[in-house]
C-alpha atoms as a PDB file:
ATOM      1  CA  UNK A   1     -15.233   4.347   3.397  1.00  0.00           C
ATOM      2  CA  UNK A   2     -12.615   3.036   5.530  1.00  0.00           C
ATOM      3  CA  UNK A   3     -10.698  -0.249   4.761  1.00  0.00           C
ATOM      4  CA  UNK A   4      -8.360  -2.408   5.460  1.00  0.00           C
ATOM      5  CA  UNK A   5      -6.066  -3.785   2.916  1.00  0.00           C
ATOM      6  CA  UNK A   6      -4.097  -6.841   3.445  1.00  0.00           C
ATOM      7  CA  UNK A   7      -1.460  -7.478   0.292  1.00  0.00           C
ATOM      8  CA  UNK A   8       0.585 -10.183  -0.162  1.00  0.00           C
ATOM      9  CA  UNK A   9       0.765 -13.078  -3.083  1.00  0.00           C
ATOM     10  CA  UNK A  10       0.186 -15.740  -0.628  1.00  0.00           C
ATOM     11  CA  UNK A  11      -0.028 -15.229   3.421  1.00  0.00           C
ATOM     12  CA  UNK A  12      -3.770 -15.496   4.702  1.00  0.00           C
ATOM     13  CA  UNK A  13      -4.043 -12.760   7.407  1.00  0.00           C
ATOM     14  CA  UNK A  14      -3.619 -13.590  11.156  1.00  0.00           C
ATOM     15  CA  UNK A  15      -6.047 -10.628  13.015  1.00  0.00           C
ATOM     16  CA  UNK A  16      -9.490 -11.217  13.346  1.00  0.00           C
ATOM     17  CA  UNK A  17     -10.393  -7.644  10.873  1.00  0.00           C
ATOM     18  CA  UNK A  18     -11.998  -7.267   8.038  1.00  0.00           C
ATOM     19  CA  UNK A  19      -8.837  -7.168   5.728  1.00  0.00           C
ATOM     20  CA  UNK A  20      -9.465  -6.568   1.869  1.00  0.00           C
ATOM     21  CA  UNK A  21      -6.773  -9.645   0.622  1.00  0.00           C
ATOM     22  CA  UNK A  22      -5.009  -8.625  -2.646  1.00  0.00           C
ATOM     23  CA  UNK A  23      -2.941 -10.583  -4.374  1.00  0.00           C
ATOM     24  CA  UNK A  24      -1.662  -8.176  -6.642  1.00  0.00           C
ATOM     25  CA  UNK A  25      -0.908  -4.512  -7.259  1.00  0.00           C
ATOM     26  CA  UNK A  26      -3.545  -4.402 -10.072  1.00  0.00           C
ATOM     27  CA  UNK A  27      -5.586  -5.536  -7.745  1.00  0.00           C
ATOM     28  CA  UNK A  28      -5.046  -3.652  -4.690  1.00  0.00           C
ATOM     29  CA  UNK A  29      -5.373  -0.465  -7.358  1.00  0.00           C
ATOM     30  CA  UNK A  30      -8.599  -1.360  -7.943  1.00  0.00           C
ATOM     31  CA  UNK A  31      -9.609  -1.304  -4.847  1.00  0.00           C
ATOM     32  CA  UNK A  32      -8.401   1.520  -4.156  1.00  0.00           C
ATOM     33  CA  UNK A  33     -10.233   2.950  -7.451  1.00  0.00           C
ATOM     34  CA  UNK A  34     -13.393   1.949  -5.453  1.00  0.00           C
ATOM     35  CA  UNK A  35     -12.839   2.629  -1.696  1.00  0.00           C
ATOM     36  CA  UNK A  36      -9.885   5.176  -1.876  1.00  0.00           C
ATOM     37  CA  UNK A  37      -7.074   5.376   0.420  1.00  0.00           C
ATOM     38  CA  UNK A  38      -7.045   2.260   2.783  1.00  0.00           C
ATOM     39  CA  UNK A  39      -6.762   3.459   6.558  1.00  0.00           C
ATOM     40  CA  UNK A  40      -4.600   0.742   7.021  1.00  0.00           C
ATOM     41  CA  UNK A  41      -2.325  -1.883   5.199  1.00  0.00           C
ATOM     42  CA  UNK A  42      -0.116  -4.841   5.851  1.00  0.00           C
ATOM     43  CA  UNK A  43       2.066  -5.254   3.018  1.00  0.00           C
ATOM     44  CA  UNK A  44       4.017  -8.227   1.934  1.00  0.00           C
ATOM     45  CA  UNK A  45       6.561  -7.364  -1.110  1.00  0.00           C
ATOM     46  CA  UNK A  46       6.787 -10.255  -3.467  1.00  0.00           C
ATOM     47  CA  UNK A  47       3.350 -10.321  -5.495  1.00  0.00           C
ATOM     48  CA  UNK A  48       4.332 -12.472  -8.109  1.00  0.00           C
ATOM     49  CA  UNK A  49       4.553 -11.806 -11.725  1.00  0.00           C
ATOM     50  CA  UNK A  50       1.980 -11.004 -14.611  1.00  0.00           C
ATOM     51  CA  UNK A  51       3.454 -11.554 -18.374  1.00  0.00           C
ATOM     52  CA  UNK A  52       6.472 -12.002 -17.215  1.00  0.00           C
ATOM     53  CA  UNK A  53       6.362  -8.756 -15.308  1.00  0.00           C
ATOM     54  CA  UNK A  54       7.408  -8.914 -11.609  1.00  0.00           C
ATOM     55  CA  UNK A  55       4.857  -7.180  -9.744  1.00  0.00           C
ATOM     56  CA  UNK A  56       5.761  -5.669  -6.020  1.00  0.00           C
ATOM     57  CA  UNK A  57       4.484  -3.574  -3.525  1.00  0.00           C
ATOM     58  CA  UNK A  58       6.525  -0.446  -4.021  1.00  0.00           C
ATOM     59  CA  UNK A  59       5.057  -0.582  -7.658  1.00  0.00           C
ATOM     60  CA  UNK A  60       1.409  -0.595  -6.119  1.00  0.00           C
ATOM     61  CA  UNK A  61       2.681   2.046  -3.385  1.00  0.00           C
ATOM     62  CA  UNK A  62       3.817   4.128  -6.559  1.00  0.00           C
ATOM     63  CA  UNK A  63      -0.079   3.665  -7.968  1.00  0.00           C
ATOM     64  CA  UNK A  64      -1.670   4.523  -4.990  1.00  0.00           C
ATOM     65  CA  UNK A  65       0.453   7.851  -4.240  1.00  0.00           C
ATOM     66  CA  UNK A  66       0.050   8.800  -7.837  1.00  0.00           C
ATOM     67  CA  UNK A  67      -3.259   8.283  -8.916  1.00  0.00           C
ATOM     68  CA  UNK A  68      -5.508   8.075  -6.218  1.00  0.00           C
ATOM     69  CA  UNK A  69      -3.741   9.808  -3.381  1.00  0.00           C
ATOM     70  CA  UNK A  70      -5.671  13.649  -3.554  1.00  0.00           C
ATOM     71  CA  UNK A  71      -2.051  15.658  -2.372  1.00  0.00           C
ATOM     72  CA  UNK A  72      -4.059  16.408   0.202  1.00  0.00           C
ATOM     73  CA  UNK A  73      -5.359  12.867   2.751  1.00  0.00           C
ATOM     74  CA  UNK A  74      -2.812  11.830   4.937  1.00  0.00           C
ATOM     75  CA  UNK A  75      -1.295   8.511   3.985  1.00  0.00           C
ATOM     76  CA  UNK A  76      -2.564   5.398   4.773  1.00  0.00           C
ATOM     77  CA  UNK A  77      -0.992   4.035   7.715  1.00  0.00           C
ATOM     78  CA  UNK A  78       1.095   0.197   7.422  1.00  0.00           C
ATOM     79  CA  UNK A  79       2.978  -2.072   8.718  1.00  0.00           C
ATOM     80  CA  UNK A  80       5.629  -4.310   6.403  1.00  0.00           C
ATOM     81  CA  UNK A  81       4.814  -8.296   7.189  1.00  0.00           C
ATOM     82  CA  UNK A  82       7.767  -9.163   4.776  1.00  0.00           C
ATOM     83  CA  UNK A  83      10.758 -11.311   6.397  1.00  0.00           C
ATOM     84  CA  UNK A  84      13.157  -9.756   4.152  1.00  0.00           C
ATOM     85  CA  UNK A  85      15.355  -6.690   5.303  1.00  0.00           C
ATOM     86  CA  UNK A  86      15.926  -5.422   1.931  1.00  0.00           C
ATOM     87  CA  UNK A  87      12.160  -5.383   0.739  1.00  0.00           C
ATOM     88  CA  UNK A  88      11.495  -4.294   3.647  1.00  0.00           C
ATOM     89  CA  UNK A  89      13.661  -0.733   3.901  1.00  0.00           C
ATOM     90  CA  UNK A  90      12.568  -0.345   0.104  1.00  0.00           C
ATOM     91  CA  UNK A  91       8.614   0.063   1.114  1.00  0.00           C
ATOM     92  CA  UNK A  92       9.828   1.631   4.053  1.00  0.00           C
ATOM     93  CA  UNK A  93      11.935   4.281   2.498  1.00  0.00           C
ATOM     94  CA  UNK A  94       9.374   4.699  -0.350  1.00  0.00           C
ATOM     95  CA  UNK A  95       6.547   5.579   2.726  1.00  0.00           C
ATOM     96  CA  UNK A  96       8.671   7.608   4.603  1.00  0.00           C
ATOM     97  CA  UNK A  97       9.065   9.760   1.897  1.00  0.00           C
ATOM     98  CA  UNK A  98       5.557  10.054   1.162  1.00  0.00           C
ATOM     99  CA  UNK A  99       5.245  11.202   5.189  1.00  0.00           C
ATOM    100  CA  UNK A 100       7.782  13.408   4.727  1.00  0.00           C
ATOM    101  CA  UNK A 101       6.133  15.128   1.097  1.00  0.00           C
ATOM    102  CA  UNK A 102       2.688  15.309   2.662  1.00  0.00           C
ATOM    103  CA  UNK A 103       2.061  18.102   4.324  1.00  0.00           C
ATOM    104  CA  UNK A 104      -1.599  18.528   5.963  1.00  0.00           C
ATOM    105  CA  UNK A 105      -4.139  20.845   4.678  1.00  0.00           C
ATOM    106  CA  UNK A 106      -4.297  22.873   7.524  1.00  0.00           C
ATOM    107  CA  UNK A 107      -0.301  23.977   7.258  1.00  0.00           C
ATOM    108  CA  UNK A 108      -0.870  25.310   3.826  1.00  0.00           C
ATOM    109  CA  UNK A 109      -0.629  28.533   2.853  1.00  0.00           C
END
């Protein structure tokens, strides 16, 4: 299934698409557990805390790379709503690298 995910702890989205809205990375994970790899997300980077945990969106990129991710899919493709430039080169280091370790099926072997 394809799907949208839209994940920040408290922006409503702007577009008129059908965004799945998750307010956390436990959240987003288990959507992901459900629909797989989103073909799409807009991601925020604050998401709170839970137990006195911060939660963030590199820690649900980490997730999604590690346990659903098949080595194989191409990654889902983003865009970072998040005003700040620091949170903002962290999720976009963490997906470049994930571009850059993927390697399509077809160039394999």
């Amino acid at each position: 299934m394809s799907w949208y995910l839209f994940l920040d702890a408290n922006l409503i989205p702007e577009e008129n698409i059908k965004w799945k809205v998750c307010r956390s990375s436990e959240e987003a994970i288990n959507y992901a557990k459900i629909y797989g790899l989103p073909r799409f997300m807009s991601l925020g980077y604050d998401l709170g805390t839970k137990n006195g945990i911060p939660d963030n969106t590199v820690d649900f990129l980490k997730k999604l790379s590690s346990k659903i991710w098949d080595q194989v899919s191409e990654p889902p493709m983003y865009r970072i709503h998040t005003q700040n430039l620091t949170e903002m080169f962290e999720i976009e280091s963490y997906m470049d690298d994930w571009f850059r370790n993927w390697t399509p099926a077809y160039n394999k072997g």
